[in-house]
Protein backbone atom coordinates (compact mmCIF):
# COMPACT_ATOMS: atom_id res chain seq x y z
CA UNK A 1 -103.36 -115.30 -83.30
CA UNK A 2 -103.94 -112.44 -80.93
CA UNK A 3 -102.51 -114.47 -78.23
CA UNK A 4 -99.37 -114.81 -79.62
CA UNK A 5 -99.12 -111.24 -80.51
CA UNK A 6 -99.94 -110.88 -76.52
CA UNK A 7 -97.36 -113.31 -76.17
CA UNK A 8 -94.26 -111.24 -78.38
CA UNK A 9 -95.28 -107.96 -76.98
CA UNK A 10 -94.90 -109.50 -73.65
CA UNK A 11 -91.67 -111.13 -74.46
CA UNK A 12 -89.94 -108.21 -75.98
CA UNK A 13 -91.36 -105.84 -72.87
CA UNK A 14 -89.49 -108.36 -70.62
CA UNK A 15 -86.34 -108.68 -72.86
CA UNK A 16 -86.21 -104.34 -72.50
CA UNK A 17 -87.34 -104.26 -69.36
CA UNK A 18 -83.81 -106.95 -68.51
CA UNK A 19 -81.55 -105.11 -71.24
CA UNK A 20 -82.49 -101.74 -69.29
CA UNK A 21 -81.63 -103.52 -65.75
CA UNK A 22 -78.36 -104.76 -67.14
CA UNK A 23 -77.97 -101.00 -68.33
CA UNK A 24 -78.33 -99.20 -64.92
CA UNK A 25 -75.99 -101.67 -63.00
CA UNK A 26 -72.57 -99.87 -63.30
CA UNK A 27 -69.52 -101.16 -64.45
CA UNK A 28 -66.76 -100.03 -61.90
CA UNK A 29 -63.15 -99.30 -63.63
CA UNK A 30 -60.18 -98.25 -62.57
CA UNK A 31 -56.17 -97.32 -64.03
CA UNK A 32 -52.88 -97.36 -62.42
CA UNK A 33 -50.21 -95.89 -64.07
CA UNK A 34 -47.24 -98.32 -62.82
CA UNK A 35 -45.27 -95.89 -64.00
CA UNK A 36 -45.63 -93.14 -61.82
CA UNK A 37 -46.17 -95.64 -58.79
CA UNK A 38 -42.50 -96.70 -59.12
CA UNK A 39 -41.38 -92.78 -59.35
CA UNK A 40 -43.47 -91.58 -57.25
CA UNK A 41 -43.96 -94.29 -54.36
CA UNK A 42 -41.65 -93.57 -50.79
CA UNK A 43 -41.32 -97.88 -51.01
CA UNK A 44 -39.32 -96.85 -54.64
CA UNK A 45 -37.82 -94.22 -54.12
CA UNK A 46 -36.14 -95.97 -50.95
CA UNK A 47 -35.30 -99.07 -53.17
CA UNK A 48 -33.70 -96.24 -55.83
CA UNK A 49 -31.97 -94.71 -52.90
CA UNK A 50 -30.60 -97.75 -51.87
CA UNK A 51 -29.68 -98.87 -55.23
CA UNK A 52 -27.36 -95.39 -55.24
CA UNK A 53 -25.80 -96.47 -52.07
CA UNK A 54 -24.57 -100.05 -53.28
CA UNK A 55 -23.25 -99.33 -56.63
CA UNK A 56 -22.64 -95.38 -56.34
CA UNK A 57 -19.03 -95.88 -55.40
CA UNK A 58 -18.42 -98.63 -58.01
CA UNK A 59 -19.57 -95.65 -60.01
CA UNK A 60 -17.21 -93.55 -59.26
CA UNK A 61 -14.46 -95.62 -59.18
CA UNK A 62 -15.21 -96.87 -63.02
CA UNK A 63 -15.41 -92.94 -64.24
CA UNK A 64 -11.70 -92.21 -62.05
CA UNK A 65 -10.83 -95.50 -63.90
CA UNK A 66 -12.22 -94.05 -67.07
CA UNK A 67 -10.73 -90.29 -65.91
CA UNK A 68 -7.16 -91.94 -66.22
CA UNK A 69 -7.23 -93.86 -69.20
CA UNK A 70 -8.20 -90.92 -71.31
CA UNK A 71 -5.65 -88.64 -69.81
CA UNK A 72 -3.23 -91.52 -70.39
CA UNK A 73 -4.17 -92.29 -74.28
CA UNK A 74 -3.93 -87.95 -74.27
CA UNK A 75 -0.39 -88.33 -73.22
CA UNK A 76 0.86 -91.23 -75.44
CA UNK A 77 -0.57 -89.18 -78.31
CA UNK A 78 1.43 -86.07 -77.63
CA UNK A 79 4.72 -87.53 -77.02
CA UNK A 80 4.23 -90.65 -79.24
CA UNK A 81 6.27 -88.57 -82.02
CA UNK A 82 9.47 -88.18 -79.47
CA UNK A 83 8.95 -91.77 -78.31
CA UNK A 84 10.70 -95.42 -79.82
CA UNK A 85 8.60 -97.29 -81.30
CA UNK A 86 9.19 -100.16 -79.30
CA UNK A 87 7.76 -97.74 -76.57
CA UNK A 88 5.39 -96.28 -78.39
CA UNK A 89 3.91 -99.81 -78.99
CA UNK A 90 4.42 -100.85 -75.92
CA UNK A 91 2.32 -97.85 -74.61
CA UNK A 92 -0.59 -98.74 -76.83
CA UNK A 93 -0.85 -102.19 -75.90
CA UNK A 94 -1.06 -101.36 -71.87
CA UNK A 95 -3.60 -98.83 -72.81
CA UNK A 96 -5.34 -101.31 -74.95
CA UNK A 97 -5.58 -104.16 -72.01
CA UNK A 98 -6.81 -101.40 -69.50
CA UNK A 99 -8.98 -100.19 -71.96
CA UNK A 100 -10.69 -103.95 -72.20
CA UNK A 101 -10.49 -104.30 -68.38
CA UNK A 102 -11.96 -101.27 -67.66
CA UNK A 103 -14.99 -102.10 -70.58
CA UNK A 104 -15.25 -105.63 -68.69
CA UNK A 105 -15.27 -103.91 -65.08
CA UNK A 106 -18.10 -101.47 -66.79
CA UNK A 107 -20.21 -104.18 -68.31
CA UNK A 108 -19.88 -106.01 -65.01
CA UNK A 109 -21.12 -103.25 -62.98
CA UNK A 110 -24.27 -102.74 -65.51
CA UNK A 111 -25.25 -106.49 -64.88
CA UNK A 112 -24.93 -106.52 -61.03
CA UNK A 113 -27.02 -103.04 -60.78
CA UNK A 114 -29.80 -104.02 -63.54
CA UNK A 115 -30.16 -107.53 -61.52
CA UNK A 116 -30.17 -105.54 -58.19
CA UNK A 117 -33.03 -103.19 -60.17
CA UNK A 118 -35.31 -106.13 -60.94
CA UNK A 119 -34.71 -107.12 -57.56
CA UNK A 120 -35.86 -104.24 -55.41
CA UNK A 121 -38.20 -103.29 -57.96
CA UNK A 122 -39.59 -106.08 -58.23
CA UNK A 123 -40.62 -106.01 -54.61
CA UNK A 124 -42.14 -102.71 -54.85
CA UNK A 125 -44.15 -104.05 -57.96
CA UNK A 126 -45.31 -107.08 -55.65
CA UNK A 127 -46.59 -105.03 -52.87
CA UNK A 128 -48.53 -102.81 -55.46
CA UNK A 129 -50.15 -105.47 -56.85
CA UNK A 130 -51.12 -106.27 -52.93
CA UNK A 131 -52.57 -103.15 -52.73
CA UNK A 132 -54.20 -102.62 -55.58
CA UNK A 133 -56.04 -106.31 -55.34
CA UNK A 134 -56.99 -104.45 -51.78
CA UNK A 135 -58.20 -102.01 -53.40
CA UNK A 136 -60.35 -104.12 -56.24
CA UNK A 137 -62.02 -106.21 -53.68
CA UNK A 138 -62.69 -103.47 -50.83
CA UNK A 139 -63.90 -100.86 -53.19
CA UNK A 140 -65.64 -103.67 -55.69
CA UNK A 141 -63.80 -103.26 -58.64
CA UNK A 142 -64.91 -104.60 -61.92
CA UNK A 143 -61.46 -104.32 -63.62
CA UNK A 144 -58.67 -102.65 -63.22
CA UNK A 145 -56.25 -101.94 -65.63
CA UNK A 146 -52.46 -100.68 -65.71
CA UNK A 147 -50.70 -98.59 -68.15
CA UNK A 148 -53.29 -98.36 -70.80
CA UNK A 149 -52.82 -95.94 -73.56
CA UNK A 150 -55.58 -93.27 -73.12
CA UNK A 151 -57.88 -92.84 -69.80
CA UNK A 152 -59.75 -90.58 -68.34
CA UNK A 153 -58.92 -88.98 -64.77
CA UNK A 154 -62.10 -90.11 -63.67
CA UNK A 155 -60.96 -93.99 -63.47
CA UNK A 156 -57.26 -93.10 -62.62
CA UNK A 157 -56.45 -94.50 -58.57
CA UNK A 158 -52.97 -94.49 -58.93
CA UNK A 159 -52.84 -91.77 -56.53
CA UNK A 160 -54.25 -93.99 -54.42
CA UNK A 161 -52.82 -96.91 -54.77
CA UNK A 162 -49.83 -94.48 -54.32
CA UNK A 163 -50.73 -93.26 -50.87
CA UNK A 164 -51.80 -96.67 -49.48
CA UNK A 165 -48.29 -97.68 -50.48
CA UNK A 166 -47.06 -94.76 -48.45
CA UNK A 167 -49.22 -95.24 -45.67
CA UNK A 168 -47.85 -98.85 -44.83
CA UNK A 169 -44.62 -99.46 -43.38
């Protein structure tokens, strides 16, 4: 009987002494706000820049588009009570096809630049991940998360991951 009591206060002693070594090893975490890498990142801000540069004249070109419709619909309107109606219906319907050309032209535009988006962004996403696998494995990482709801400052590297963006070319 008193050997087996030997034999339990042994075991547990070696089941604390193992819970308190599992204790003491520390669990390495990190957070990247993806966020702020894609504001804040030179690689995104030259993809955004870019972006500007394709479609920015597009742009413009839809509100001039959008400019003269409106100041044409304001001019039917104040002399649609001089005009025939034949005219005045005739009027409406031009406005009414460059009204649905200029909506296609519009919606046509928003496709091209959200695909271009995804496109360049997505690059800048895939070289993030790059670095911040880098960073995981160089550094030892036990997880690291992105774009979690509350952290501390004490896990957050995306200034890091940030700068090591910035630093390669």
């Amino acid at each position: 009987m008193k050997s087996k009591l030997l034999n339990l206060v042994a075991l547990a002693a070696l089941m604390s002494v193992s819970a308190l070594g599992v204790q003491a090893q520390e669990i390495k975490i990190g957070y990247v706000n993806s966020e702020r890498v894609l504001r804040e990142a030179n690689l995104a801000k030259t993809a955004q820049l870019k972006l500007e540069a394709e479609f920015g004249k597009r742009e413009k070109d839809l509100k001039d588009q959008e400019n003269k419709l409106r100041v044409s619909a304001e001019k039917l309107e104040k002399d649609a009570p001089t005009l025939a109606e034949a005219e005045r219906n005739r009027r409406q319907r031009d406005l009414v096809e460059v009204d649905r050309d200029l909506q296609r032209k519009r919606r046509e535009w928003q496709e091209d630049l959200n695909q271009r988006k995804n496109e360049e962004l997505g690059a800048v996403v895939e070289r993030a991940n790059r670095v911040i696998k880098q960073i995981f494995e160089s550094e030892k990482y036990d997880l690291i998360v992105q774009d979690a709801l509350n952290v501390s400052a004490r896990v957050d590297i995306t200034k890091k991951v940030i700068d090591t963006l910035n630093a390669q070319k």
